[in-house]
PDB file of N, CA and C in Angstrom:
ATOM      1  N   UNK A   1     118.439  28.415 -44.622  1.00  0.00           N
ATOM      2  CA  UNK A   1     117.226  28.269 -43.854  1.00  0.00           C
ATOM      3  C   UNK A   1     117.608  27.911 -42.418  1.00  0.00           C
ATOM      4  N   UNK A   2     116.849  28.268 -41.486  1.00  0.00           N
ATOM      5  CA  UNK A   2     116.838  27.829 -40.196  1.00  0.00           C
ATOM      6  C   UNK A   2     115.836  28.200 -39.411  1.00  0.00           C
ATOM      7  N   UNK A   3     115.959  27.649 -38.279  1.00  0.00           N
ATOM      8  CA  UNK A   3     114.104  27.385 -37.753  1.00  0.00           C
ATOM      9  C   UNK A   3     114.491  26.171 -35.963  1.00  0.00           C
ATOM     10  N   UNK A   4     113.264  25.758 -36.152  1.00  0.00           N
ATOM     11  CA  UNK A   4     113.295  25.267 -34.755  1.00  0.00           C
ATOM     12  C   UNK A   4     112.533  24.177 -34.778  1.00  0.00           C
ATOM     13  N   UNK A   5     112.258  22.992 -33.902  1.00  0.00           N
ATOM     14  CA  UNK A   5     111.326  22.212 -33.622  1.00  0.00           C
ATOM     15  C   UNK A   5     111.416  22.055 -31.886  1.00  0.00           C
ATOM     16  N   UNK A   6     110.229  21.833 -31.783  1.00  0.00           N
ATOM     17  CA  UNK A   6     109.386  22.325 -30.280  1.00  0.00           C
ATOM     18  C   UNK A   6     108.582  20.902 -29.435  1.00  0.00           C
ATOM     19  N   UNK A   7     109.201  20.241 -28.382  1.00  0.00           N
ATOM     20  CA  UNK A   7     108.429  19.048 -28.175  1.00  0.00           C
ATOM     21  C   UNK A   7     107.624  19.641 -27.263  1.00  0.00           C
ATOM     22  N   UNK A   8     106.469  19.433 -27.497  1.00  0.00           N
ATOM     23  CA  UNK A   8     105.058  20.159 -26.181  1.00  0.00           C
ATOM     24  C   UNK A   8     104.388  19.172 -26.216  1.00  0.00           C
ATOM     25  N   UNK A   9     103.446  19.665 -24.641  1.00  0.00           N
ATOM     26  CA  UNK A   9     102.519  18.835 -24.156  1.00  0.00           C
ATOM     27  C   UNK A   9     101.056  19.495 -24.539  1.00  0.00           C
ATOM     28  N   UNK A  10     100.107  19.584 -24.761  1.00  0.00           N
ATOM     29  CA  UNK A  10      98.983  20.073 -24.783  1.00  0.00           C
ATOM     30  C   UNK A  10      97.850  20.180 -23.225  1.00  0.00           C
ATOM     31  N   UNK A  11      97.503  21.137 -22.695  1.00  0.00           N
ATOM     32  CA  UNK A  11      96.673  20.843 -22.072  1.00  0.00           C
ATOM     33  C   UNK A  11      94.970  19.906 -22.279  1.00  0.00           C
ATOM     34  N   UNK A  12      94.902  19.772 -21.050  1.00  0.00           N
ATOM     35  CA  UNK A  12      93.645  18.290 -22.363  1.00  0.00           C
ATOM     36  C   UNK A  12      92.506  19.311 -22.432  1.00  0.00           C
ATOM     37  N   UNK A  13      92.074  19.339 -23.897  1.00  0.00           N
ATOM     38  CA  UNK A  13      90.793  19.858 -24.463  1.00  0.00           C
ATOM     39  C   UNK A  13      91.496  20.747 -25.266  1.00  0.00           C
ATOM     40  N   UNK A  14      93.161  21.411 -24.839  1.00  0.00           N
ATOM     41  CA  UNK A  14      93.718  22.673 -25.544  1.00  0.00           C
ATOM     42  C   UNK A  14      93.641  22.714 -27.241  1.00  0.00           C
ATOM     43  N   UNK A  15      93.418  21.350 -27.617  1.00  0.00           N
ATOM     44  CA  UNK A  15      94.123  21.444 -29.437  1.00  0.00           C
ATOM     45  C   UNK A  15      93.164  22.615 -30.220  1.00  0.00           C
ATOM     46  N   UNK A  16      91.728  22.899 -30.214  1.00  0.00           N
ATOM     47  CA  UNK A  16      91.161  23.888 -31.329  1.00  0.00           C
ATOM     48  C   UNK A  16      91.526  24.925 -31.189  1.00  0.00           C
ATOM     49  N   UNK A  17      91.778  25.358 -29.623  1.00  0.00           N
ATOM     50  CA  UNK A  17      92.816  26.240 -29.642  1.00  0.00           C
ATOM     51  C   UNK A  17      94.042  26.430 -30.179  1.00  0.00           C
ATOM     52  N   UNK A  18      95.087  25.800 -30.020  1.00  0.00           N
ATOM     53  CA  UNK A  18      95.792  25.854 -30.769  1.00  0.00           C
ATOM     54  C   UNK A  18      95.947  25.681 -31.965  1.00  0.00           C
ATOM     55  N   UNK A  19      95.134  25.209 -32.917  1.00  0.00           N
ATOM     56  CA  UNK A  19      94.994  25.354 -34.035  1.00  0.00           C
ATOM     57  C   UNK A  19      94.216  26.901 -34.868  1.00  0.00           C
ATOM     58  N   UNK A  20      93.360  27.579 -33.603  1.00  0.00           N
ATOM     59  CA  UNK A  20      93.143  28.592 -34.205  1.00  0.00           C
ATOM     60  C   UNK A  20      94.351  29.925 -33.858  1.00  0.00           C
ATOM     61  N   UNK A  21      94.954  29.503 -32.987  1.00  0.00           N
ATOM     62  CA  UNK A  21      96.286  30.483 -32.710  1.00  0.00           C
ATOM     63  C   UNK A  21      97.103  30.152 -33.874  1.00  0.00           C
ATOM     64  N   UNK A  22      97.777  28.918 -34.061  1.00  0.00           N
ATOM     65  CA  UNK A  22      98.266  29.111 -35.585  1.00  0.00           C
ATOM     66  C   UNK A  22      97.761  29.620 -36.728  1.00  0.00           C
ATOM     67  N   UNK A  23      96.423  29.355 -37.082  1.00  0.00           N
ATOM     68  CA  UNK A  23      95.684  29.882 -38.097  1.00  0.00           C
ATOM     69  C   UNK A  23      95.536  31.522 -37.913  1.00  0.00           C
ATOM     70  N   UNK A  24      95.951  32.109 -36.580  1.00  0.00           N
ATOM     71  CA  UNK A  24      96.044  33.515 -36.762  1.00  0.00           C
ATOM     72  C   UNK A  24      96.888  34.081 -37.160  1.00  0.00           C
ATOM     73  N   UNK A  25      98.311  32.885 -36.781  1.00  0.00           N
ATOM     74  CA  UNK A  25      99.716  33.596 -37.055  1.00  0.00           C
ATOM     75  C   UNK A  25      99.771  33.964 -38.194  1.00  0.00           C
ATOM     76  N   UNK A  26      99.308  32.826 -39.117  1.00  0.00           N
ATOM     77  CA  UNK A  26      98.911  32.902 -40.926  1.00  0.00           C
ATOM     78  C   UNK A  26      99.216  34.144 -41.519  1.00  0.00           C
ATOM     79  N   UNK A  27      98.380  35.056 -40.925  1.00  0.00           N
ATOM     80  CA  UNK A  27      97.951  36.172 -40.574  1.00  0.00           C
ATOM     81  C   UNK A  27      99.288  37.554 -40.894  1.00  0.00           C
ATOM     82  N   UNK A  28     100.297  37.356 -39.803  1.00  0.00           N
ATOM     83  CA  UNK A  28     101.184  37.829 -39.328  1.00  0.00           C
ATOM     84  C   UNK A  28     102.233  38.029 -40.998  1.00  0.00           C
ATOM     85  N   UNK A  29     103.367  39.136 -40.767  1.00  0.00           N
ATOM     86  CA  UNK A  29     104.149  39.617 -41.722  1.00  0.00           C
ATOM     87  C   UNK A  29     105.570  39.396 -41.030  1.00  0.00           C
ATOM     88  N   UNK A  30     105.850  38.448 -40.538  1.00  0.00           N
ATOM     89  CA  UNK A  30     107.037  38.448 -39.798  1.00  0.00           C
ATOM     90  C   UNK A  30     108.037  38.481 -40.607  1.00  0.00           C
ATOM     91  N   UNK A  31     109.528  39.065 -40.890  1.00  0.00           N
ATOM     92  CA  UNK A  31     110.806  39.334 -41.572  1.00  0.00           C
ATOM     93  C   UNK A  31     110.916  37.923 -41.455  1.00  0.00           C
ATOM     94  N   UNK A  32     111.697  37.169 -42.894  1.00  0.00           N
ATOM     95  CA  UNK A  32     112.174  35.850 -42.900  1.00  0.00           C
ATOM     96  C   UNK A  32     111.107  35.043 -42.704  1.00  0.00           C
ATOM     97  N   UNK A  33     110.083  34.942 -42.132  1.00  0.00           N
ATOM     98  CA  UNK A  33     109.377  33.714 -42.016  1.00  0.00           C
ATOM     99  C   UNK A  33     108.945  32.833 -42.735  1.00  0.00           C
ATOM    100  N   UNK A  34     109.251  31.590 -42.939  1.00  0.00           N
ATOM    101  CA  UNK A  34     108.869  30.755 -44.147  1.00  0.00           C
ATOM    102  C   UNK A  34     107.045  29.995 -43.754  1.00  0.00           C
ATOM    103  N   UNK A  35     107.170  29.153 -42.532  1.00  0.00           N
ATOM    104  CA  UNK A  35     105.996  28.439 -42.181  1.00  0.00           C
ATOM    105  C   UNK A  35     106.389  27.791 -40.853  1.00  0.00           C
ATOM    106  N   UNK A  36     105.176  27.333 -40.631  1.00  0.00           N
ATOM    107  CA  UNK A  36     105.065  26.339 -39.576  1.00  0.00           C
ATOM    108  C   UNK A  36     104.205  25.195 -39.423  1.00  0.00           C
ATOM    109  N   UNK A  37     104.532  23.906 -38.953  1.00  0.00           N
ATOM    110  CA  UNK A  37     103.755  23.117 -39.475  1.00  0.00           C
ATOM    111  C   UNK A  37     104.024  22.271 -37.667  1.00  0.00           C
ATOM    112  N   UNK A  38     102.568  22.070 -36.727  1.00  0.00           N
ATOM    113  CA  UNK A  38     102.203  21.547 -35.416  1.00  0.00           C
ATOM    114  C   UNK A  38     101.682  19.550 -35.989  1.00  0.00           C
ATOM    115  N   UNK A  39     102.362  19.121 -35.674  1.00  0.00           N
ATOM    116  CA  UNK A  39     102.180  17.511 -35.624  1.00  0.00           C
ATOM    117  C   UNK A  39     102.210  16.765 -34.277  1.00  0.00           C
ATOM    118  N   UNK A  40     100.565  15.852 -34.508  1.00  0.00           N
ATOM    119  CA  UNK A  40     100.012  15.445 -33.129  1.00  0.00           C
ATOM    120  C   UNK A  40     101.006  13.758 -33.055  1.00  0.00           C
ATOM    121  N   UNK A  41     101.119  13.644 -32.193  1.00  0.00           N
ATOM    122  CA  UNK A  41     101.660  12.240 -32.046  1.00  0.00           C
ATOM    123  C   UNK A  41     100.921  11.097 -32.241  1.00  0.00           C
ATOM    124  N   UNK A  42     101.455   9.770 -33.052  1.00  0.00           N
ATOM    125  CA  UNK A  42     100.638   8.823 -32.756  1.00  0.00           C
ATOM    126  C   UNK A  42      99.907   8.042 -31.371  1.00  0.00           C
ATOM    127  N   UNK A  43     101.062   8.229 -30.896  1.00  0.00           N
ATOM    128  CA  UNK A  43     102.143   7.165 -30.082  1.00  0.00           C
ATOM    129  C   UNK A  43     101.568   7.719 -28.437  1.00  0.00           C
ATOM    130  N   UNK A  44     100.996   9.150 -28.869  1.00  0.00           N
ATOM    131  CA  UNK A  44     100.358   9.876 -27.440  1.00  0.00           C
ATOM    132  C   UNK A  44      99.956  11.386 -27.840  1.00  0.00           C
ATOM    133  N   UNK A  45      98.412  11.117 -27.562  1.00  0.00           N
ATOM    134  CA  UNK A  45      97.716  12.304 -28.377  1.00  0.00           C
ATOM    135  C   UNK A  45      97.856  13.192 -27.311  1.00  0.00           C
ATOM    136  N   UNK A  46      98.299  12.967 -26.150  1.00  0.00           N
ATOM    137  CA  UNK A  46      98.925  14.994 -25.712  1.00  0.00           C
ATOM    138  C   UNK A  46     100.617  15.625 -25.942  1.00  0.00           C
ATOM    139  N   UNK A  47     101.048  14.902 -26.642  1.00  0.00           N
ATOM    140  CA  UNK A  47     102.381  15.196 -27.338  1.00  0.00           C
ATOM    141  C   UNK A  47     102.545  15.863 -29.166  1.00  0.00           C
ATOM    142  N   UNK A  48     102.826  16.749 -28.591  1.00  0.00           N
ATOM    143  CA  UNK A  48     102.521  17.494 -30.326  1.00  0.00           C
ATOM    144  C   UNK A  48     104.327  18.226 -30.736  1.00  0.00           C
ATOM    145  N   UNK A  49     104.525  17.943 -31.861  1.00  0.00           N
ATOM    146  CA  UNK A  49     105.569  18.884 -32.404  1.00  0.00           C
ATOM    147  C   UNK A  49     105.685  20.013 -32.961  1.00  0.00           C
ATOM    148  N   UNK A  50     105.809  21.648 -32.748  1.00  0.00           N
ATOM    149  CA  UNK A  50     105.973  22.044 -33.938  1.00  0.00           C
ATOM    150  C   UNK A  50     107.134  22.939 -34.340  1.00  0.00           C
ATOM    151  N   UNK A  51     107.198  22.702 -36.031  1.00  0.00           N
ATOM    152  CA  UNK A  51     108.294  23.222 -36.461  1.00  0.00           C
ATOM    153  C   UNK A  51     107.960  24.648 -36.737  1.00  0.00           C
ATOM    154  N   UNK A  52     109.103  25.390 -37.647  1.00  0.00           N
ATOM    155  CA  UNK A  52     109.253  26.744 -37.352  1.00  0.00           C
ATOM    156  C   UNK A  52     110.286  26.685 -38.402  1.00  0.00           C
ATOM    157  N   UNK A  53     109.649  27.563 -39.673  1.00  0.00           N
ATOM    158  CA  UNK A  53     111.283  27.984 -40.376  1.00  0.00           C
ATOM    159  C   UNK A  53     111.174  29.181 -40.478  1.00  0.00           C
ATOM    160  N   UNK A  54     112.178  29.375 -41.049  1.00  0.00           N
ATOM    161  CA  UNK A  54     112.663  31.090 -41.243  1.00  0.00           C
ATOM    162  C   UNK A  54     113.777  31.283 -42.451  1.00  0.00           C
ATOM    163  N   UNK A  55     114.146  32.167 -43.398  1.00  0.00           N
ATOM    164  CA  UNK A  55     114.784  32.371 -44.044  1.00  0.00           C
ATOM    165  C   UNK A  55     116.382  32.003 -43.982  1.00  0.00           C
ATOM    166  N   UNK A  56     116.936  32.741 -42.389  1.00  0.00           N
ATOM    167  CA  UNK A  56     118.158  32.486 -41.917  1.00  0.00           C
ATOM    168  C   UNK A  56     118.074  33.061 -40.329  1.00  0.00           C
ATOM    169  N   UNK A  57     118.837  32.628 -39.855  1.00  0.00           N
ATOM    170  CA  UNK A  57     119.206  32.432 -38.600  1.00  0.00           C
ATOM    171  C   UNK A  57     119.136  34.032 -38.246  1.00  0.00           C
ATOM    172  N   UNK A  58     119.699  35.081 -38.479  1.00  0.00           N
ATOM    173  CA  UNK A  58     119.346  36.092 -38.302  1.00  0.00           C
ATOM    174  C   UNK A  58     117.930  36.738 -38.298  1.00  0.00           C
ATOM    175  N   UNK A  59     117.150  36.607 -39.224  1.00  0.00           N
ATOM    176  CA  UNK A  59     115.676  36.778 -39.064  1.00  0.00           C
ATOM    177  C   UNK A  59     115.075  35.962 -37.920  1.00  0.00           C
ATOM    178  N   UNK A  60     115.217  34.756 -37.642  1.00  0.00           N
ATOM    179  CA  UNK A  60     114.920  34.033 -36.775  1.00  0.00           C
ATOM    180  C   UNK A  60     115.107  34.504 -35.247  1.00  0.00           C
ATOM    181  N   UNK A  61     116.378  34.933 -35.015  1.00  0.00           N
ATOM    182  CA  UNK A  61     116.988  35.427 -33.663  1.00  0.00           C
ATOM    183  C   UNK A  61     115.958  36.954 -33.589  1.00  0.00           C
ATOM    184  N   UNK A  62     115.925  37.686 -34.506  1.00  0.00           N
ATOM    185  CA  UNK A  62     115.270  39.068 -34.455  1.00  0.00           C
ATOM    186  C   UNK A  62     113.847  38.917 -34.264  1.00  0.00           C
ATOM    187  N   UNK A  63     113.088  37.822 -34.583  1.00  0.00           N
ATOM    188  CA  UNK A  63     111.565  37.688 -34.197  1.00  0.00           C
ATOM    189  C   UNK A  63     111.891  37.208 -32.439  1.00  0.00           C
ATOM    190  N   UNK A  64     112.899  35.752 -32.547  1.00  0.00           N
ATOM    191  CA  UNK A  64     112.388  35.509 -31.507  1.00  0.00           C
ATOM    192  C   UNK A  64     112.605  36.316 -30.034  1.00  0.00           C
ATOM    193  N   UNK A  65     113.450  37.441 -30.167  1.00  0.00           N
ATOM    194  CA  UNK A  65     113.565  38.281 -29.013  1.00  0.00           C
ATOM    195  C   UNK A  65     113.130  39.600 -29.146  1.00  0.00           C
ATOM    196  N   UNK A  66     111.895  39.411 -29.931  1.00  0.00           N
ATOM    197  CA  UNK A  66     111.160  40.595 -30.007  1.00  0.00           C
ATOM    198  C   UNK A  66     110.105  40.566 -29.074  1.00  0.00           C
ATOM    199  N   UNK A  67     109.717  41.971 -28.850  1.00  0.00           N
ATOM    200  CA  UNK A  67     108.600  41.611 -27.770  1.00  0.00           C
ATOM    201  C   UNK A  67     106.876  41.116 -28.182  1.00  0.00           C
ATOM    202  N   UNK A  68     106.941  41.591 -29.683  1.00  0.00           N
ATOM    203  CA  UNK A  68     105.835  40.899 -30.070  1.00  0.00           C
ATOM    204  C   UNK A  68     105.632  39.445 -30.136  1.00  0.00           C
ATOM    205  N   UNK A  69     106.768  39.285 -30.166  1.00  0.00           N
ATOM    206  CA  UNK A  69     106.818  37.148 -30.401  1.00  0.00           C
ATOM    207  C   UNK A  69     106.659  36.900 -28.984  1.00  0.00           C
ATOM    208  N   UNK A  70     107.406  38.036 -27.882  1.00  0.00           N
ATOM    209  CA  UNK A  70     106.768  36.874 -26.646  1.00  0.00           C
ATOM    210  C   UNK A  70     105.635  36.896 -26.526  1.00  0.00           C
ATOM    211  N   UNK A  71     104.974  37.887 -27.007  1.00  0.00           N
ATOM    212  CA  UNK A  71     103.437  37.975 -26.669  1.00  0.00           C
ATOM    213  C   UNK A  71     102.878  36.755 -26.954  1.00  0.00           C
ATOM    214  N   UNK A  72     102.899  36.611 -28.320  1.00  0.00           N
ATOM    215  CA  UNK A  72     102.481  35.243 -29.357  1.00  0.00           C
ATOM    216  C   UNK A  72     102.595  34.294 -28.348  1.00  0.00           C
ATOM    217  N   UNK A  73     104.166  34.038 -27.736  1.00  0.00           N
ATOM    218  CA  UNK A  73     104.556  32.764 -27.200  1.00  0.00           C
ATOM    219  C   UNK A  73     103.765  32.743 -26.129  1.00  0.00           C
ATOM    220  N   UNK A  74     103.769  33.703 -25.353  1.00  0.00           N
ATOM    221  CA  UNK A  74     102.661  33.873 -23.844  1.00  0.00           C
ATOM    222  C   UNK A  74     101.616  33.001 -24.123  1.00  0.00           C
ATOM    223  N   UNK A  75     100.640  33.378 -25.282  1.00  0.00           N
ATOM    224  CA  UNK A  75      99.594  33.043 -25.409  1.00  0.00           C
ATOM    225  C   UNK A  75      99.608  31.428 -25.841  1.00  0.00           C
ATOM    226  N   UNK A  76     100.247  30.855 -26.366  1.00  0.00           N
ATOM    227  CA  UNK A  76     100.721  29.653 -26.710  1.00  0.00           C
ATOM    228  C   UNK A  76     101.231  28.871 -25.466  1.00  0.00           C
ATOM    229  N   UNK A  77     101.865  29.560 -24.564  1.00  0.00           N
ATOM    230  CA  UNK A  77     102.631  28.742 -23.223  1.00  0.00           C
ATOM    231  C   UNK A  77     100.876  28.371 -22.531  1.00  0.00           C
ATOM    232  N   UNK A  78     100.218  29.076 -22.339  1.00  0.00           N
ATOM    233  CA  UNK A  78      98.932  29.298 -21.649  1.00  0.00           C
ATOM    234  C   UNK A  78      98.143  28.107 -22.043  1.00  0.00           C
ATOM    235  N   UNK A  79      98.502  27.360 -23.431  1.00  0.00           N
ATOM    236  CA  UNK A  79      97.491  26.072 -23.716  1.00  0.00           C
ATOM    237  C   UNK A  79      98.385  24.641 -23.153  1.00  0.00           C
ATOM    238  N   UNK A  80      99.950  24.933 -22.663  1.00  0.00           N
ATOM    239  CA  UNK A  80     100.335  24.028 -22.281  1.00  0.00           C
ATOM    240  C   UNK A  80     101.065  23.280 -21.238  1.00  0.00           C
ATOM    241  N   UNK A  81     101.220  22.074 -21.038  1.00  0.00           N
ATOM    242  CA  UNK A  81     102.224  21.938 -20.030  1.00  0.00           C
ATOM    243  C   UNK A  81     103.020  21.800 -19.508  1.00  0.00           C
ATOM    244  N   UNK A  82     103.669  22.904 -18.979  1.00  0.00           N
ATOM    245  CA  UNK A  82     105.038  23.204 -18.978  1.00  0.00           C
ATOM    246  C   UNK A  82     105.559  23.699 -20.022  1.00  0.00           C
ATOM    247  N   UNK A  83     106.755  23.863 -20.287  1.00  0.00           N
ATOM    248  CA  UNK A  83     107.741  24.413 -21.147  1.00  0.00           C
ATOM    249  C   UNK A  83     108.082  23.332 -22.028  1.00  0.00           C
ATOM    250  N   UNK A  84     107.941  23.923 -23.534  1.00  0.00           N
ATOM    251  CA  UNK A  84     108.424  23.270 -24.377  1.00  0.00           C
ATOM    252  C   UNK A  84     109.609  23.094 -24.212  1.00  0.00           C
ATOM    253  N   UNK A  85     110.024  21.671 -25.145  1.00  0.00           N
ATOM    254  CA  UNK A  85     111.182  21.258 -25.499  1.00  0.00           C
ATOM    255  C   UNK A  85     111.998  22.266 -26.286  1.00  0.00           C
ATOM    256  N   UNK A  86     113.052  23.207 -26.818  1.00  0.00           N
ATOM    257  CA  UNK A  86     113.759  23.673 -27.871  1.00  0.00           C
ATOM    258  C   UNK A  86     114.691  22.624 -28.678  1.00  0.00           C
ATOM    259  N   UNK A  87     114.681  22.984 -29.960  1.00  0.00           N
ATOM    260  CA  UNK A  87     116.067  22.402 -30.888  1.00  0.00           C
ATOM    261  C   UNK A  87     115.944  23.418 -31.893  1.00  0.00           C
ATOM    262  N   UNK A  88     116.810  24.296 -31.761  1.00  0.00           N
ATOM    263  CA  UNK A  88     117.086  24.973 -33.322  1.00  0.00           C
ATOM    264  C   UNK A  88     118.158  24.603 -33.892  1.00  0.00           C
ATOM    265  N   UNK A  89     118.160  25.276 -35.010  1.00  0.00           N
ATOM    266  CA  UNK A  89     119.317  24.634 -35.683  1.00  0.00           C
ATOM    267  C   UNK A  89     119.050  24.661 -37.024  1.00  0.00           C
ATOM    268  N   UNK A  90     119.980  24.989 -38.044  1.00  0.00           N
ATOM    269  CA  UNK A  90     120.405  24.815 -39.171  1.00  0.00           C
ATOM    270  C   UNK A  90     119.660  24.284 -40.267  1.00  0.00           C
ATOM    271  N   UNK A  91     118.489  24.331 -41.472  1.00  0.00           N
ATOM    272  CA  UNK A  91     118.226  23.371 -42.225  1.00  0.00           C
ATOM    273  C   UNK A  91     118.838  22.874 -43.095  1.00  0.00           C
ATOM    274  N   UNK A  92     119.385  21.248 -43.380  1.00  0.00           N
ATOM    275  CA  UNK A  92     120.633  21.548 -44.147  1.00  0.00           C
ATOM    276  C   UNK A  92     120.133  20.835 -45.514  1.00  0.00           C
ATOM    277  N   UNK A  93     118.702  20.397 -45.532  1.00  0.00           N
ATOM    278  CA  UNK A  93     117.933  20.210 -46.589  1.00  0.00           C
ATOM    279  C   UNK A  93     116.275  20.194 -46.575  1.00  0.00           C
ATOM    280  N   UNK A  94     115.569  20.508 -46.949  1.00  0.00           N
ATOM    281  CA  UNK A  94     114.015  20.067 -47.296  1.00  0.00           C
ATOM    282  C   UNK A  94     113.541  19.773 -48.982  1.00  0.00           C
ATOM    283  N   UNK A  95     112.713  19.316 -48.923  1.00  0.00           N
ATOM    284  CA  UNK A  95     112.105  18.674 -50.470  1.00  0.00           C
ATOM    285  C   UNK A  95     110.733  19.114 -50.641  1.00  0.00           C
TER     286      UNK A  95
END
């Protein structure tokens, strides 16, 4: 497995939006894709995380430099501020 987690800011009012952009991805047939799961912060409600898995690192690399995923991402950069954080990397367990 491998995948990503994403530190973002939300623009203020952005979240139903972004929750119905994920709920579209739902949607989507992407090669490898396992899920994704967006978590709001306690600690500061315009700080949100989200993760991203994928089967293996190869499926992963092939969505994300496709031109349909930048589209996706376009539309996702547009609810926030600035540029997300990246960390990909390896899953080396889940439960």
């Amino acid at each position: 497995m491998y995948g990503t987690v994403a530190r973002m800011r939300l623009k203020a009012g952005a979240e139903p939006q972004m929750q119905a952009l994920m709920k579209e991805y739902e949607g989507l047939e992407v090669p490898g894709y396992v899920r994704s799961t967006v978590y709001k912060m306690d600690g500061d409600a315009d700080e949100y995380y989200l993760t991203v898995v994928f089967e293996d690192r190869e499926s992963y690399r092939a969505n994300a430099e496709s031109p349909e995923q930048n589209e996706r991402y376009e539309k996702m950069a547009a609810l926030l501020e600035g540029e997300p954080e990246w960390h990909d990397g390896e899953i080396i367990y889940q439960g």
